[in-house]
N, C-alpha and C. Protein backbone atom coordinates (compact mmCIF):
# COMPACT_ATOMS: atom_id res chain seq x y z
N UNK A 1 -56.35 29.12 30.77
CA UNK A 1 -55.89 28.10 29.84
C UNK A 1 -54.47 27.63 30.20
N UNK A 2 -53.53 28.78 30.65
CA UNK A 2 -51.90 28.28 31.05
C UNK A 2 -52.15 27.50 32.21
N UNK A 3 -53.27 27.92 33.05
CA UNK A 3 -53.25 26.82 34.32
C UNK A 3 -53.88 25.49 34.14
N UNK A 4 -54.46 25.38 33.15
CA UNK A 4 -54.94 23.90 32.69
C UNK A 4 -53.84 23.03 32.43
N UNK A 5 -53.17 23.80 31.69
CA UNK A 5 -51.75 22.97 30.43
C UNK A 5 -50.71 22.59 31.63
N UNK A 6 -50.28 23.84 32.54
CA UNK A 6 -49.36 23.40 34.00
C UNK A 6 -50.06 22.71 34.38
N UNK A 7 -51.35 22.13 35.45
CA UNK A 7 -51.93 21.77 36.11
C UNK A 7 -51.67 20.34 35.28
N UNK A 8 -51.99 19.89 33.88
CA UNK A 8 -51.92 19.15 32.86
C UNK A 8 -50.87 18.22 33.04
N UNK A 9 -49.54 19.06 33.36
CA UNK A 9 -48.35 18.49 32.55
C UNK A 9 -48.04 18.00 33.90
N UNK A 10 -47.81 18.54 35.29
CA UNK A 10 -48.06 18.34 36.72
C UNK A 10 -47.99 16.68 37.06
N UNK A 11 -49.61 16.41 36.63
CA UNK A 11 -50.06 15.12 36.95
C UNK A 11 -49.57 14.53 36.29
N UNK A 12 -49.21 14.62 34.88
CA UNK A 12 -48.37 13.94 34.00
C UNK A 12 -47.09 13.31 34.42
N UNK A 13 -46.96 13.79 34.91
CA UNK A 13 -45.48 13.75 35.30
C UNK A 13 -45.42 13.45 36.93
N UNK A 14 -46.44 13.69 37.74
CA UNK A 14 -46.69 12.59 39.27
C UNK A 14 -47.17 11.05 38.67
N UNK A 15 -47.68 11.19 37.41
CA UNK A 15 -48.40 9.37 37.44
C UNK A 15 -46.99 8.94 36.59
N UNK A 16 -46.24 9.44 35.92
CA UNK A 16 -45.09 9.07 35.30
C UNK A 16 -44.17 8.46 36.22
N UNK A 17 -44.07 9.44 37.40
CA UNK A 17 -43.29 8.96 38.61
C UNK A 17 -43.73 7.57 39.20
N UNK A 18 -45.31 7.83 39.53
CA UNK A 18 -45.81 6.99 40.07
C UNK A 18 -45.72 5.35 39.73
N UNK A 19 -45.70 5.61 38.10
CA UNK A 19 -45.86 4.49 37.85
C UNK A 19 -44.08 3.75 37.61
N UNK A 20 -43.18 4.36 37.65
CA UNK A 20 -42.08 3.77 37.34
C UNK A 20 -41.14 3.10 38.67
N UNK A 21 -42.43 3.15 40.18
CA UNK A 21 -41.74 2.32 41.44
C UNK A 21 -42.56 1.29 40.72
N UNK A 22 -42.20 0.08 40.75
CA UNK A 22 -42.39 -1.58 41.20
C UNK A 22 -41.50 -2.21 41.81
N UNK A 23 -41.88 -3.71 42.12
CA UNK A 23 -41.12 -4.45 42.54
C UNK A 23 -40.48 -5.44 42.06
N UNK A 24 -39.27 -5.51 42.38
CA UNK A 24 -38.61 -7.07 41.37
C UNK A 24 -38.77 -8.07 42.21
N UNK A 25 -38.64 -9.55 42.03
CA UNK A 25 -38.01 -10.35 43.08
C UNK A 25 -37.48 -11.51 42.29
N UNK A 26 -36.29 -12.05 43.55
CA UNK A 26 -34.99 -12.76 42.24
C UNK A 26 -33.97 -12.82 43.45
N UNK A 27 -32.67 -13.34 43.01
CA UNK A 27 -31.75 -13.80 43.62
C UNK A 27 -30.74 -12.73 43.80
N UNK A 28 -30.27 -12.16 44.58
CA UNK A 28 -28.88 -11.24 44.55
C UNK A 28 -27.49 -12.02 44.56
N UNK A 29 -27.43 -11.41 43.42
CA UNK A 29 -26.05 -12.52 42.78
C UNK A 29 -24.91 -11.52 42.45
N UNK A 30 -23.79 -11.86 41.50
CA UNK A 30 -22.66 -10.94 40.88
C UNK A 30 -23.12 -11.19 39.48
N UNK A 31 -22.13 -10.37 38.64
CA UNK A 31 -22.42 -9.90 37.45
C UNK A 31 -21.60 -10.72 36.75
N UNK A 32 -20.78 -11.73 37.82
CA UNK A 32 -19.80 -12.52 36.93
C UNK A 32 -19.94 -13.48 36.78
N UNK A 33 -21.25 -14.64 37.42
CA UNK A 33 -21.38 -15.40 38.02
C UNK A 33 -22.60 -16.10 36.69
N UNK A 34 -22.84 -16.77 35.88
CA UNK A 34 -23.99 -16.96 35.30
C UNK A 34 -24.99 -17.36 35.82
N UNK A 35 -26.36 -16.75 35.81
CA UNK A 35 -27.83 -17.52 36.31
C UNK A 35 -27.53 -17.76 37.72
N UNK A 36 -26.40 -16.97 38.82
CA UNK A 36 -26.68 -17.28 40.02
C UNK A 36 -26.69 -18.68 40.65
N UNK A 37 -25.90 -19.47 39.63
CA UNK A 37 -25.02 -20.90 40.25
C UNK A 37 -23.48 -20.52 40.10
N UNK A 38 -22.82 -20.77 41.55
CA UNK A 38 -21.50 -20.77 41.64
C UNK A 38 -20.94 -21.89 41.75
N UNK A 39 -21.16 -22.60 41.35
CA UNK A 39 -20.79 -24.45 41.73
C UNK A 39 -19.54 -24.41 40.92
N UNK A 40 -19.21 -24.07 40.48
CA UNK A 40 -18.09 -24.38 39.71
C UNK A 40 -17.15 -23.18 40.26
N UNK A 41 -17.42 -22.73 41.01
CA UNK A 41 -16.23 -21.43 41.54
C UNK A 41 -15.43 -22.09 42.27
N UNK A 42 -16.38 -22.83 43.39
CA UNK A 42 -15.41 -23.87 44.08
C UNK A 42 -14.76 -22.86 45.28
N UNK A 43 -15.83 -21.83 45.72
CA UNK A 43 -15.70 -21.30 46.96
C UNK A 43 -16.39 -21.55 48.29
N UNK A 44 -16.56 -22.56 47.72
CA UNK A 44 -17.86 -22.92 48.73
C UNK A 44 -19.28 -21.75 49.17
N UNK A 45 -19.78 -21.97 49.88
CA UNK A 45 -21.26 -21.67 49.52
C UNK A 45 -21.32 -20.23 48.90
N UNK A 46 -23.00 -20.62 47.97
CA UNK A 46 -23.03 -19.19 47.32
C UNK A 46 -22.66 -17.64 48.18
N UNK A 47 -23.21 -17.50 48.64
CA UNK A 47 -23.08 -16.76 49.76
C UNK A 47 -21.45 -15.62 49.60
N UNK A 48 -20.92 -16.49 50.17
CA UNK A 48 -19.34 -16.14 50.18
C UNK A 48 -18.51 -16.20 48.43
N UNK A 49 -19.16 -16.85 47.59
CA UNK A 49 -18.62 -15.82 46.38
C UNK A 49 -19.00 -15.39 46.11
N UNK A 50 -20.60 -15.26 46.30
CA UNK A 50 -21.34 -13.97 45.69
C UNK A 50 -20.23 -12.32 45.72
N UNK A 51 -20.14 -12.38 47.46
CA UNK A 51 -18.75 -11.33 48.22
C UNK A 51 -18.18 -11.23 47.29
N UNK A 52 -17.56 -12.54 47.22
CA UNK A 52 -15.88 -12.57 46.60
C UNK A 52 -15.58 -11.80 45.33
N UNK A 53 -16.76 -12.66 44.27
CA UNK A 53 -16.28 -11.77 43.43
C UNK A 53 -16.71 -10.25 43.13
N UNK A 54 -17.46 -9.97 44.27
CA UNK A 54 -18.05 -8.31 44.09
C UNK A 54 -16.80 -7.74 45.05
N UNK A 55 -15.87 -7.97 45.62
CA UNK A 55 -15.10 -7.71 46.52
C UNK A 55 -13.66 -8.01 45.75
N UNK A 56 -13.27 -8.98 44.98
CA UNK A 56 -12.11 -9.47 44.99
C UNK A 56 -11.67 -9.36 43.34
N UNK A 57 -12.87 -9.49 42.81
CA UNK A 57 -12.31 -9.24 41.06
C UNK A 57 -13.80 -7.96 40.74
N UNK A 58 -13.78 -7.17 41.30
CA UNK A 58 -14.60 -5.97 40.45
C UNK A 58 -15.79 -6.32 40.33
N UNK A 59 -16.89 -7.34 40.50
CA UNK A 59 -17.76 -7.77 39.80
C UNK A 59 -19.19 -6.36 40.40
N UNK A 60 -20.08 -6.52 40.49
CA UNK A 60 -21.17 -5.56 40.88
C UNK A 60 -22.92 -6.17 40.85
N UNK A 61 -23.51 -5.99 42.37
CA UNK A 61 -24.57 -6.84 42.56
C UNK A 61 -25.77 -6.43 41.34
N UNK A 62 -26.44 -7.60 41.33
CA UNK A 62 -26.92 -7.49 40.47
C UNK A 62 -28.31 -8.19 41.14
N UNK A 63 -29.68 -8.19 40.26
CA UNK A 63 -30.73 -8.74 40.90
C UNK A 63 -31.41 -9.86 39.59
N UNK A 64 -31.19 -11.36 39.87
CA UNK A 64 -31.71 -12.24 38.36
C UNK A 64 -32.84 -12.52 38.93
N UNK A 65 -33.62 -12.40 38.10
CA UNK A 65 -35.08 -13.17 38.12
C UNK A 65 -35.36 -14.21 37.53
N UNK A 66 -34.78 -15.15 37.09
CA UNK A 66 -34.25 -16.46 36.78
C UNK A 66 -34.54 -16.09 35.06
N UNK A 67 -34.32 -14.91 34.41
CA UNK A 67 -34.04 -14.79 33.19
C UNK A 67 -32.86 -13.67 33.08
N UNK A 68 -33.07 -12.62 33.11
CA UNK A 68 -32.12 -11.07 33.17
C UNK A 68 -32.23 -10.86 34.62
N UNK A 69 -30.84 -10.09 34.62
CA UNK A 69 -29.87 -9.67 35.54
C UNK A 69 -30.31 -8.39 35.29
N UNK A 70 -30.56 -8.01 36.35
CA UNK A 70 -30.69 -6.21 36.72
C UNK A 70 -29.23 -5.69 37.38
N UNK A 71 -28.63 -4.62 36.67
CA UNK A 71 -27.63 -4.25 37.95
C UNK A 71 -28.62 -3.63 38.99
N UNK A 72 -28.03 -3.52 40.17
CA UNK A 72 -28.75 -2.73 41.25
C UNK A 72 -27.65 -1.19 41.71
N UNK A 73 -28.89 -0.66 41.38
CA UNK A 73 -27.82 1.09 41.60
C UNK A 73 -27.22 1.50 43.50
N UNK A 74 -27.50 0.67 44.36
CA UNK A 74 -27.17 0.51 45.81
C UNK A 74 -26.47 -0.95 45.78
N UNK A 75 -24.84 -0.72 46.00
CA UNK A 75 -23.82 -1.80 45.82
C UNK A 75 -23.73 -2.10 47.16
N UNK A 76 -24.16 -1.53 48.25
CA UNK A 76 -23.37 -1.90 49.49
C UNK A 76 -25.08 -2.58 50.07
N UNK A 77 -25.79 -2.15 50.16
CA UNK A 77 -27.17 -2.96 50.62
C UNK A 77 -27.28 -4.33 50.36
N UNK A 78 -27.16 -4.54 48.70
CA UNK A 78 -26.84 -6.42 48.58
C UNK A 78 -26.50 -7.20 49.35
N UNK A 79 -24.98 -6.52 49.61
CA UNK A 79 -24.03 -7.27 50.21
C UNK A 79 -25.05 -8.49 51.54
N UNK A 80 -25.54 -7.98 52.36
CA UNK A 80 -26.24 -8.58 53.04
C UNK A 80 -27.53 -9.69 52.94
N UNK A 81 -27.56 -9.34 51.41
CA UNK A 81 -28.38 -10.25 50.71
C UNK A 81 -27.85 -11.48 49.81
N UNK A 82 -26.52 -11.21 50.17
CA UNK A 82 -25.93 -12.25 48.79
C UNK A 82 -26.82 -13.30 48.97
N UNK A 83 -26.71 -14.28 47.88
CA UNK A 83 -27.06 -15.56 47.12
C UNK A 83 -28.70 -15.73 47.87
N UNK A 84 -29.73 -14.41 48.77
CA UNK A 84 -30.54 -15.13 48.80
C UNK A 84 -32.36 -14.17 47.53
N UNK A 85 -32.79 -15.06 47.98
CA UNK A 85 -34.14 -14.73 47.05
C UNK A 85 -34.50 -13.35 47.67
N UNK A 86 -34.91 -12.37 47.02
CA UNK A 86 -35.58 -11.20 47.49
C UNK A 86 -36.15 -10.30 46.91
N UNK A 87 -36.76 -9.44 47.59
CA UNK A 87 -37.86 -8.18 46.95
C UNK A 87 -37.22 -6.93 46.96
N UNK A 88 -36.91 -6.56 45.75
CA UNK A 88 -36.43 -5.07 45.74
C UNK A 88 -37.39 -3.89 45.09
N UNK A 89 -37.90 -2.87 45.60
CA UNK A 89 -38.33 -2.04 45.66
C UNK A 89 -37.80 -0.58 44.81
N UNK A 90 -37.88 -0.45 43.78
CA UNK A 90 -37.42 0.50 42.93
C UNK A 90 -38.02 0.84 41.70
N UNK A 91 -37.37 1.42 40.78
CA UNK A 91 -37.81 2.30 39.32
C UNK A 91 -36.79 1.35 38.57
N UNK A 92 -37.20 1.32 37.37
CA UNK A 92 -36.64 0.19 36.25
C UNK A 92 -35.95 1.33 35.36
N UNK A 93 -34.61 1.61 35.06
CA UNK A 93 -34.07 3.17 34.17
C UNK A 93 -34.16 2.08 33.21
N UNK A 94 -35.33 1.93 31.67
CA UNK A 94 -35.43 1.32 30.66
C UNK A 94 -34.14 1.25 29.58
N UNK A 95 -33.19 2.94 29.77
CA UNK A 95 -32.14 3.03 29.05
C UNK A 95 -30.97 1.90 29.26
N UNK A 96 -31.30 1.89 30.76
CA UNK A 96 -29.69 1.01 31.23
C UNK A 96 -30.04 -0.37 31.52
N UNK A 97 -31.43 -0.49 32.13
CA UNK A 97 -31.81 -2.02 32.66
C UNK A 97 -31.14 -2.12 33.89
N UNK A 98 -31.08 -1.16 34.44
CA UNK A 98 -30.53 -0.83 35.85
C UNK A 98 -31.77 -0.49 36.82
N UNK A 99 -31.61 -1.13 38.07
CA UNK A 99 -32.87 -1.22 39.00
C UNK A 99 -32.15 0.22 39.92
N UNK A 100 -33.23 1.12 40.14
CA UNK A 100 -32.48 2.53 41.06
C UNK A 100 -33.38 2.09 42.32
N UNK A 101 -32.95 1.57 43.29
CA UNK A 101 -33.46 0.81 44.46
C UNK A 101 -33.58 1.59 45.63
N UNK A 102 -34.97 1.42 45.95
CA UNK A 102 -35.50 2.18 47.41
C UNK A 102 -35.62 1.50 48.51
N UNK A 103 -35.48 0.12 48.19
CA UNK A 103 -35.35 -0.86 49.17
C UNK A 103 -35.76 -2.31 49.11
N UNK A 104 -34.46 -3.13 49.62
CA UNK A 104 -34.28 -4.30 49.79
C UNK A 104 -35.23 -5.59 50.90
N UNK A 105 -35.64 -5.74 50.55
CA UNK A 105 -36.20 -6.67 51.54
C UNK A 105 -36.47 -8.79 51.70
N UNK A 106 -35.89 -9.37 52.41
CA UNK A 106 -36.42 -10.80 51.72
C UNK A 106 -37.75 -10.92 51.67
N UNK A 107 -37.93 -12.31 50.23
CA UNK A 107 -38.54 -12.78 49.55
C UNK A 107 -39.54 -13.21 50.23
N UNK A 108 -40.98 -12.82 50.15
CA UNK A 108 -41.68 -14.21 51.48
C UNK A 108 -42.25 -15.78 50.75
């Protein structure tokens, strides 16, 4: 009977895992930036303030899906993604609304 209830709780907890990878896909933007238009920053292309302000005033990448902003828990991977569309690969932490990311990839 104890090896039913372990055996039980086991799988419980592999499909729990299992089920909390999906995928997002969305724009890698900053956290300072609204909806991932910088037109009004007046740094010229997205791209380079996306950087700026994750580099220059504190800001931290984030992933919009043209509604909510996910932070992304891997700050230095973005970077290479600024301002474009892409697929991130991770677990959704429901507490924080923070994406814990296994990997970045562009959008096809």
């Amino acid at each position: 009977m104890k090896t039913r209830i372990a055996l039980g709780l086991i799988f419980a907890v592999a499909v729990s895992a299992a089920e909390g990878k999906k995928t997002f896909t969305g724009i890698i933007t900053d956290n300072m930036c609204d909806k991932a238009d910088h037109k009004e920053m007046n740094m010229g292309p997205d791209p380079k303030c996306v950087v700026e302000c994750i580099k220059g005033m504190g800001g931290k990448y984030v992933l919009y899906d043209g509604k909510k902003a996910y932070l992304l828990s891997d700050q230095k991977l973005p970077e290479k993604f600024a301002a474009q569309k892409v697929t991130v690969s991770g677990s959704l932490d429901a507490k924080t609304g923070a994406i814990q990311v296994d990997k970045i990839t562009p959008a096809k």
